[in-house]
Every structure is written in structure tokens, then in C-alpha cells.
N, C-alpha and C. Protein backbone atom coordinates (compact mmCIF):
# COMPACT_ATOMS: atom_id res chain seq x y z
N UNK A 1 44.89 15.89 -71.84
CA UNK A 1 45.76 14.95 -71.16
C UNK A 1 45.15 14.47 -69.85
N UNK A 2 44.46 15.25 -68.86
CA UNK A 2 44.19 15.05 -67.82
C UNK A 2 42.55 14.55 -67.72
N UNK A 3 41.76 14.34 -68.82
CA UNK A 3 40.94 14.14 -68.35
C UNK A 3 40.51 12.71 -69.71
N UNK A 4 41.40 12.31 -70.10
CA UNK A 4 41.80 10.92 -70.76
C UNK A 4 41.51 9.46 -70.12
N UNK A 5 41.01 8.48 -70.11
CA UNK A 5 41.26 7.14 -69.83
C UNK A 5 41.72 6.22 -70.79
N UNK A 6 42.83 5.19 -70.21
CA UNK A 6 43.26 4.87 -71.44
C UNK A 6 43.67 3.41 -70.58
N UNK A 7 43.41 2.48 -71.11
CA UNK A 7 43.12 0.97 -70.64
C UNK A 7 44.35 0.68 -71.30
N UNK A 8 45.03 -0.21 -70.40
CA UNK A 8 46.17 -0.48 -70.92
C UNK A 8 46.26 -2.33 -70.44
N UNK A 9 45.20 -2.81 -69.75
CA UNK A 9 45.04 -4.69 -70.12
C UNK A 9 44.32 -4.62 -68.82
N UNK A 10 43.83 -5.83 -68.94
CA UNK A 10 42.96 -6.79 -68.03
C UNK A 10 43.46 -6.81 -67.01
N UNK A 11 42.63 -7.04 -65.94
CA UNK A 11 43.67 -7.88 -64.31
C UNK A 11 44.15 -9.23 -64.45
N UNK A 12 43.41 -10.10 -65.23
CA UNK A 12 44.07 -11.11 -65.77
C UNK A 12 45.13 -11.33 -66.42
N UNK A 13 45.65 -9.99 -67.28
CA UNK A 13 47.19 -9.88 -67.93
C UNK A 13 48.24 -9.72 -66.95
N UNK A 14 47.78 -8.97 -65.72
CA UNK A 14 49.03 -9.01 -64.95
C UNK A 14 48.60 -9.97 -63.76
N UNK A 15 48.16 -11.09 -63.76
CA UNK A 15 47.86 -12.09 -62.95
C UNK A 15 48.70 -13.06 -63.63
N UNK A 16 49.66 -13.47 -63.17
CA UNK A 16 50.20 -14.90 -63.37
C UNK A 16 50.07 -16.19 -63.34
N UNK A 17 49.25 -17.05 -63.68
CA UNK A 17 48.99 -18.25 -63.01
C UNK A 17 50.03 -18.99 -62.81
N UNK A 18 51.31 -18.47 -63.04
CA UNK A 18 52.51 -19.85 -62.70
C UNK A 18 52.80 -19.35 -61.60
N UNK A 19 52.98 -17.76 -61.17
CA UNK A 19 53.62 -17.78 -59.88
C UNK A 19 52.96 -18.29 -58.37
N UNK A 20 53.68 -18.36 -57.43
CA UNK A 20 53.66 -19.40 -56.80
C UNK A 20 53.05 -18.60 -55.37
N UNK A 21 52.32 -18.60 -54.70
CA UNK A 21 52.14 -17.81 -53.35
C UNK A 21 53.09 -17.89 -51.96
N UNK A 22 53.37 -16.95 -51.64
CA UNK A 22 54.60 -17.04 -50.55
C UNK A 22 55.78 -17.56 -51.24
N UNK A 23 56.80 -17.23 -50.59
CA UNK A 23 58.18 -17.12 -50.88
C UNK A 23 59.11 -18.44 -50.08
N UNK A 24 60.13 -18.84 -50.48
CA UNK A 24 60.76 -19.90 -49.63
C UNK A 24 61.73 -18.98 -49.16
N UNK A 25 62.42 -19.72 -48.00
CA UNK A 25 64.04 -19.05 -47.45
C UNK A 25 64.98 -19.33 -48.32
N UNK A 26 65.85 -17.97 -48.11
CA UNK A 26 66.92 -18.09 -49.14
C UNK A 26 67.64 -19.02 -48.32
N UNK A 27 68.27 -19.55 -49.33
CA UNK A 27 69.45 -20.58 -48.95
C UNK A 27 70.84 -20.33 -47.76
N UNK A 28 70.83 -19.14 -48.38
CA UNK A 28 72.25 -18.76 -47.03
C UNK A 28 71.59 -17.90 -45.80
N UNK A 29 70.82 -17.47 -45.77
CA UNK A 29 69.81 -17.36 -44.47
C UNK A 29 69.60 -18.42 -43.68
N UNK A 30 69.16 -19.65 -43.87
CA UNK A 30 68.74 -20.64 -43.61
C UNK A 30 70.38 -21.38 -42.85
N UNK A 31 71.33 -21.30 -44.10
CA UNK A 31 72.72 -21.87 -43.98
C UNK A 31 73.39 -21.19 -42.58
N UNK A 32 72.93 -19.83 -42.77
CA UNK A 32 73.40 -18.83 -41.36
C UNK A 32 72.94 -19.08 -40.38
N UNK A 33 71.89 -19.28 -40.10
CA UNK A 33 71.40 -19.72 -39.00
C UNK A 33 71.76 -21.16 -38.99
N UNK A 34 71.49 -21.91 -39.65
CA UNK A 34 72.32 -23.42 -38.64
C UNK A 34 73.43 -23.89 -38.54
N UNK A 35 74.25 -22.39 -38.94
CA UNK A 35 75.71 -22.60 -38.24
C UNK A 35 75.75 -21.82 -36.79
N UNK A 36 75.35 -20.14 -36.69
CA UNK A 36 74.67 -19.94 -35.70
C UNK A 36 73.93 -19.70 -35.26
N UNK A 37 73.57 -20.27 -34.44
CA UNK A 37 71.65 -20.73 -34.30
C UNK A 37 71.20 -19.86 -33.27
N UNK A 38 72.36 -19.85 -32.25
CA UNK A 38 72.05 -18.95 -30.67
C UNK A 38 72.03 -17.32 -31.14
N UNK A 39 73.08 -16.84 -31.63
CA UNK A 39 73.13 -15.75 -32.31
C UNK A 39 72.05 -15.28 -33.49
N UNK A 40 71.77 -16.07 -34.13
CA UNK A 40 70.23 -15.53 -34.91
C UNK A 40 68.87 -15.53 -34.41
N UNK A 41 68.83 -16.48 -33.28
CA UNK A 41 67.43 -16.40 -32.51
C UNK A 41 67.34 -15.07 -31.85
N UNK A 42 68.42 -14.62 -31.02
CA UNK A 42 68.64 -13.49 -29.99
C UNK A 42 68.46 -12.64 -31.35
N UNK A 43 69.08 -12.57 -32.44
CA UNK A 43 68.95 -11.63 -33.38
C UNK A 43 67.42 -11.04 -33.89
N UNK A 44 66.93 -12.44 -33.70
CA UNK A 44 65.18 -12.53 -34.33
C UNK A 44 64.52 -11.99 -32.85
N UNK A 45 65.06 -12.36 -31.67
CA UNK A 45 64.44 -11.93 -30.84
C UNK A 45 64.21 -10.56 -30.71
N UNK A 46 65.10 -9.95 -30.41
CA UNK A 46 65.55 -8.42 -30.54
C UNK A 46 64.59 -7.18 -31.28
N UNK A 47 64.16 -8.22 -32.92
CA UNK A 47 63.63 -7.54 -33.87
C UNK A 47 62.38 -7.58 -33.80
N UNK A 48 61.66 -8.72 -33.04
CA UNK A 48 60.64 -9.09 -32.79
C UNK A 48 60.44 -8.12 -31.16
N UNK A 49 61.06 -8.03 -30.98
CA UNK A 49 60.64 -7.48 -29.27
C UNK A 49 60.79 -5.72 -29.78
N UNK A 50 61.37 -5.27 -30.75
CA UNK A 50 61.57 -3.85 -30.80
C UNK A 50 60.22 -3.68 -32.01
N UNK A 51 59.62 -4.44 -32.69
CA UNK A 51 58.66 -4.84 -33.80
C UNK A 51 57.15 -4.77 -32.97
N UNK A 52 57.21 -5.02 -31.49
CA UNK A 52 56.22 -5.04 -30.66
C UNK A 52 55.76 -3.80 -29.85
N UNK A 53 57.56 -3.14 -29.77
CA UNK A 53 57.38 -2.17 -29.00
C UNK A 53 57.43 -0.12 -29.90
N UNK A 54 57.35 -0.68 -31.11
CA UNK A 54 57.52 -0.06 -32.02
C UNK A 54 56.08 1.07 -32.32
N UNK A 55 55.28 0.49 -32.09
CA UNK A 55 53.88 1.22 -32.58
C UNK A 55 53.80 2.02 -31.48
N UNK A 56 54.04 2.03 -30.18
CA UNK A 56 53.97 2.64 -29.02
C UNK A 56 54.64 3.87 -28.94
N UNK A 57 56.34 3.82 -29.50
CA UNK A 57 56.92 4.75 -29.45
C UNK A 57 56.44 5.55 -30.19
N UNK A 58 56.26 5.05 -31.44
CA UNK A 58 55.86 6.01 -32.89
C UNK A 58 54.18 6.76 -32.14
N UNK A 59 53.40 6.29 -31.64
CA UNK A 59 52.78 7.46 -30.63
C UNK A 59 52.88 8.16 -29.83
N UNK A 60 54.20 7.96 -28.85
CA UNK A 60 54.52 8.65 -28.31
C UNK A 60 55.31 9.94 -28.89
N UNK A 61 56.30 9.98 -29.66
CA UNK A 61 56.81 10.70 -30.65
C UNK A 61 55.57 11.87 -31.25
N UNK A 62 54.60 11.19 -31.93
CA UNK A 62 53.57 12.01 -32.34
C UNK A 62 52.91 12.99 -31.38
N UNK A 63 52.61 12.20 -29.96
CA UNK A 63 52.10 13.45 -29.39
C UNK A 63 52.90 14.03 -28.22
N UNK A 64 54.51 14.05 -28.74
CA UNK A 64 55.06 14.72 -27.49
C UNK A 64 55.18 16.49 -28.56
N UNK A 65 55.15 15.85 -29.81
CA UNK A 65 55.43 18.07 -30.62
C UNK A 65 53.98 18.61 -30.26
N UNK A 66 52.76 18.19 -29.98
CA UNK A 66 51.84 19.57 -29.45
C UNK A 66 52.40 19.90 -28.22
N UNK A 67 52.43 18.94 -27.34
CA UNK A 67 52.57 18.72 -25.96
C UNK A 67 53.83 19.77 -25.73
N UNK A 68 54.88 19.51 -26.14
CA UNK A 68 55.77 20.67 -26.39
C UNK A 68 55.83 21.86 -27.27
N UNK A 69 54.95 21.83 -27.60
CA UNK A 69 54.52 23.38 -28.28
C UNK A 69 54.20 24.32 -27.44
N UNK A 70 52.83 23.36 -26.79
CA UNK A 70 52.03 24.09 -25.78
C UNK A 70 52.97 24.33 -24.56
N UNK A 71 53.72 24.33 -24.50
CA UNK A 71 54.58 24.09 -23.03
C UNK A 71 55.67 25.09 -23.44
N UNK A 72 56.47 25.16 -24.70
CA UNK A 72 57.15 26.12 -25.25
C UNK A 72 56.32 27.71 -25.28
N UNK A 73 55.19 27.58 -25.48
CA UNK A 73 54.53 28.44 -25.78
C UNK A 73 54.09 29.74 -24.40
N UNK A 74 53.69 28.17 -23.39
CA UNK A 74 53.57 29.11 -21.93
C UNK A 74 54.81 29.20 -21.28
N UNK A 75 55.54 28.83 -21.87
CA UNK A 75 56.98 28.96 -21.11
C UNK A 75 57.38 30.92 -21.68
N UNK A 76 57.12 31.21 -23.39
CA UNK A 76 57.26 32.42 -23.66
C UNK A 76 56.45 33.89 -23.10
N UNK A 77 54.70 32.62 -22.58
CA UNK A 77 53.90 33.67 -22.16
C UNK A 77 54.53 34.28 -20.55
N UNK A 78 55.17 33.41 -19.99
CA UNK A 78 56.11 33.75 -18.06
C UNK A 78 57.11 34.86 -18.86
N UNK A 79 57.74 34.70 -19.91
CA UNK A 79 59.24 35.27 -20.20
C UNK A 79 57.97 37.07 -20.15
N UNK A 80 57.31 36.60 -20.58
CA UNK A 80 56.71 38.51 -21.42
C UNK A 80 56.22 38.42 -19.95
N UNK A 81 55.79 38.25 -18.92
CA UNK A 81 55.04 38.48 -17.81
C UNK A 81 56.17 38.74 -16.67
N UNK A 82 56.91 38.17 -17.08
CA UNK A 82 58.45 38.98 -16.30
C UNK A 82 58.49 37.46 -15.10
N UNK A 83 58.63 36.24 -15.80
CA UNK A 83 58.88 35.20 -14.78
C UNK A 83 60.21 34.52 -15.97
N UNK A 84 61.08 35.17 -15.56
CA UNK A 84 62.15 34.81 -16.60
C UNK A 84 63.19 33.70 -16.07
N UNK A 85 63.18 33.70 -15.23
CA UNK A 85 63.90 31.89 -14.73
C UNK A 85 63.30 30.87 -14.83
N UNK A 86 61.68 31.47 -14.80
CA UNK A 86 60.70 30.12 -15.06
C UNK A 86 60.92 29.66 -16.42
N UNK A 87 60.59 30.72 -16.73
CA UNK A 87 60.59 30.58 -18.57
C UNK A 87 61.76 30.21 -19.25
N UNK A 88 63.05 30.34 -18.60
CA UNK A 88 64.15 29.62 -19.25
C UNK A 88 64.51 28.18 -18.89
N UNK A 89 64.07 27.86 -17.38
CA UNK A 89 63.81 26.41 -16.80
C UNK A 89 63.12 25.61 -17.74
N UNK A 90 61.52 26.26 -18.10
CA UNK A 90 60.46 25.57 -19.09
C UNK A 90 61.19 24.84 -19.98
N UNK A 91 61.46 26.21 -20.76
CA UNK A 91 62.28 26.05 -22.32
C UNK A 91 63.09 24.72 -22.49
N UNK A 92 64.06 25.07 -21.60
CA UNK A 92 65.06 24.14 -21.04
C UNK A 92 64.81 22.57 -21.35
N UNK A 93 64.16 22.46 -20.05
CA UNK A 93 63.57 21.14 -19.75
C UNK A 93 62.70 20.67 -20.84
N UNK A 94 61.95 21.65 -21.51
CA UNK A 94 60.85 20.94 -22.50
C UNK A 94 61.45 20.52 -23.81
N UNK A 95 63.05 21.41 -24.03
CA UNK A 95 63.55 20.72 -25.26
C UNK A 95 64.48 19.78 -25.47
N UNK A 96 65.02 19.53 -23.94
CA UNK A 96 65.56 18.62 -24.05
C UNK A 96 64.64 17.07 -23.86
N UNK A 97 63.36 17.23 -22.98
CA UNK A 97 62.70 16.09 -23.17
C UNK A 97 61.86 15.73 -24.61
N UNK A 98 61.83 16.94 -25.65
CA UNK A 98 60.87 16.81 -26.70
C UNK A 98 62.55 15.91 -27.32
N UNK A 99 63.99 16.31 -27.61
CA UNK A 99 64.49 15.32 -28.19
C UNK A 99 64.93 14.28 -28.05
N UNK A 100 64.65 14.22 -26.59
CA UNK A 100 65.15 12.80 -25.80
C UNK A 100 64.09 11.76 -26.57
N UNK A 101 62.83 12.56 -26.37
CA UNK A 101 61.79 11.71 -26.79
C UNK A 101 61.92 10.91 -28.34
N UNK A 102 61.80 12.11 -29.39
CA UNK A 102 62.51 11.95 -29.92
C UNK A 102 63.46 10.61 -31.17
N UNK A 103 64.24 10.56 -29.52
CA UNK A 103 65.44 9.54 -29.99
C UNK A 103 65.16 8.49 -29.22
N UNK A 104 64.13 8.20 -28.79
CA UNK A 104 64.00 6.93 -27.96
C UNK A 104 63.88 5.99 -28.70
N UNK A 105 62.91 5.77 -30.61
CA UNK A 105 62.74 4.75 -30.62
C UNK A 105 64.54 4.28 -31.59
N UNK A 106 65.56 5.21 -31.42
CA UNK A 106 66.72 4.97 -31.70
C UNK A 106 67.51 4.22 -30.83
N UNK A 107 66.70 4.90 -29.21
CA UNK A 107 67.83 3.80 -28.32
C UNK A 107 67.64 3.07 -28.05
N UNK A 108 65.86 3.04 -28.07
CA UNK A 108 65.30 1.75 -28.05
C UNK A 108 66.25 0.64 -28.34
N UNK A 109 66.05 0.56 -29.82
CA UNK A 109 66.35 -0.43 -31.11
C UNK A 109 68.20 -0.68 -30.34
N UNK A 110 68.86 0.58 -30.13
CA UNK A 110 70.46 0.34 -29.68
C UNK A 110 69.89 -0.48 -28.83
N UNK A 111 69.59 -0.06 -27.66
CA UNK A 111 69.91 -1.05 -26.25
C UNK A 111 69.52 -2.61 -26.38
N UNK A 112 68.34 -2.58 -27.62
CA UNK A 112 68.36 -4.08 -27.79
C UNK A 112 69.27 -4.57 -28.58
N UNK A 113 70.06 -4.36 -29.17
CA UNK A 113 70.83 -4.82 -29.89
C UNK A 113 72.09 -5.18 -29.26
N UNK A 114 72.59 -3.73 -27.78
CA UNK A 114 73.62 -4.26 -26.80
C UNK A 114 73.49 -5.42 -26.28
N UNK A 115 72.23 -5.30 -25.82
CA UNK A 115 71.53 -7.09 -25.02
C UNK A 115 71.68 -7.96 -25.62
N UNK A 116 71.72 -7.95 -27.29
CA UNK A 116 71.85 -9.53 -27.73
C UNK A 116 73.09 -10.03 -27.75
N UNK A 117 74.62 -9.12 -28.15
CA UNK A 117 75.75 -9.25 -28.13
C UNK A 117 76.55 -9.51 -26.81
């Protein structure tokens, strides 16, 4: 089974020559917006401005779990060394900023969406 090839058509069979490249606007998209026009631009704006700011967060997100590992981690090495207010301050502070972080590109996306309404 696994070491089988089995041709099942050409690239030309699943190439279409009737279909058409790119897509048109649907009709009631189009209809929605030129009834409201101010309200779908701010709408497009919004998506476009959180669409820009989007790749940024999604790195930031990625490297705040070592960053808080490592920080969780020396926060446990104070607790065993007998610095135990430090180490619960650390803790503290580092998990609430690892889920703040987190949820940013959630409030992101909210707060733009308060702004357009």
C-alpha cells in the first residue's frame, strides 16, 4: 500500500480552460456598501489597519512563552534560595504579563472595532 504510485490524470485534466481568473464582487456586498458607504470603508479600514498590525503581534506572542519561561524559572530558582517575596512578585507579574500578552492581538482587533462604531 505504502510504497504504490498510482496516477490518477494529467495537470491538464484538472486545468480548466473555461474558468475565468479572479473573481467578481458579489452582488449584495457591492449593494451594501453603496447604501452604506461611510460604515463599510471604516469597516475595511479597521481590517486593513489590524491586517498590518497583525504579523507584529503574532511575534510578539511567539517570543513572550521563552521569555516567560525563563523568568518563571528564575523566579523558582529565588523561591529554593529563600527570596520568597521575590519569587512570588516574579511569578506574579510574569503571568499576568505572559496573558495580557497573550490577548493583545484580541484587543487589538476589539479596540478597533470600538473606533469604527
Amino acid at each position: 500500500m505504502w510504497g504504490k504510485v498510482q496516477t490518477v490524470g494529467t495537470i491538464t485534466e484538472f486545468i480548466n480552460k473555461e474558468a475565468t481568473l479572479g473573481t467578481s464582487a458579489s452582488f449584495n456586498g457591492l449593494l451594501d456598501w453603496a447604501l452604506h458607504p461611510v460604515e463599510r470603508t471604516k469597516e475595511i479600514g479597521a481590517n486593513v489597519a489590524y491586517d498590518n498590525i497583525g504579523p507584529y503581534l503574532d511575534i510578539v506572542c511567539m517570543i513572550s512563552y521563552p521569555i516567560a519561561s525563563v523568568m518563571i524559572t528564575m523566579a523558582g530558582l529565588l523561591y529554593i534560595v529563600s527570596f520568597k517575596e521575590k519569587s512570588i512578585s516574579w511569578l506574579t507579574k510574569t503571568s499576568i504579563a505572559y496573558v495580557f500578552i497573550q490577548l493583545l492581538p484580541m484587543l487589538t482587533k476589539a479596540a478597533l472595532q470600538l473606533l469604527i462604531t
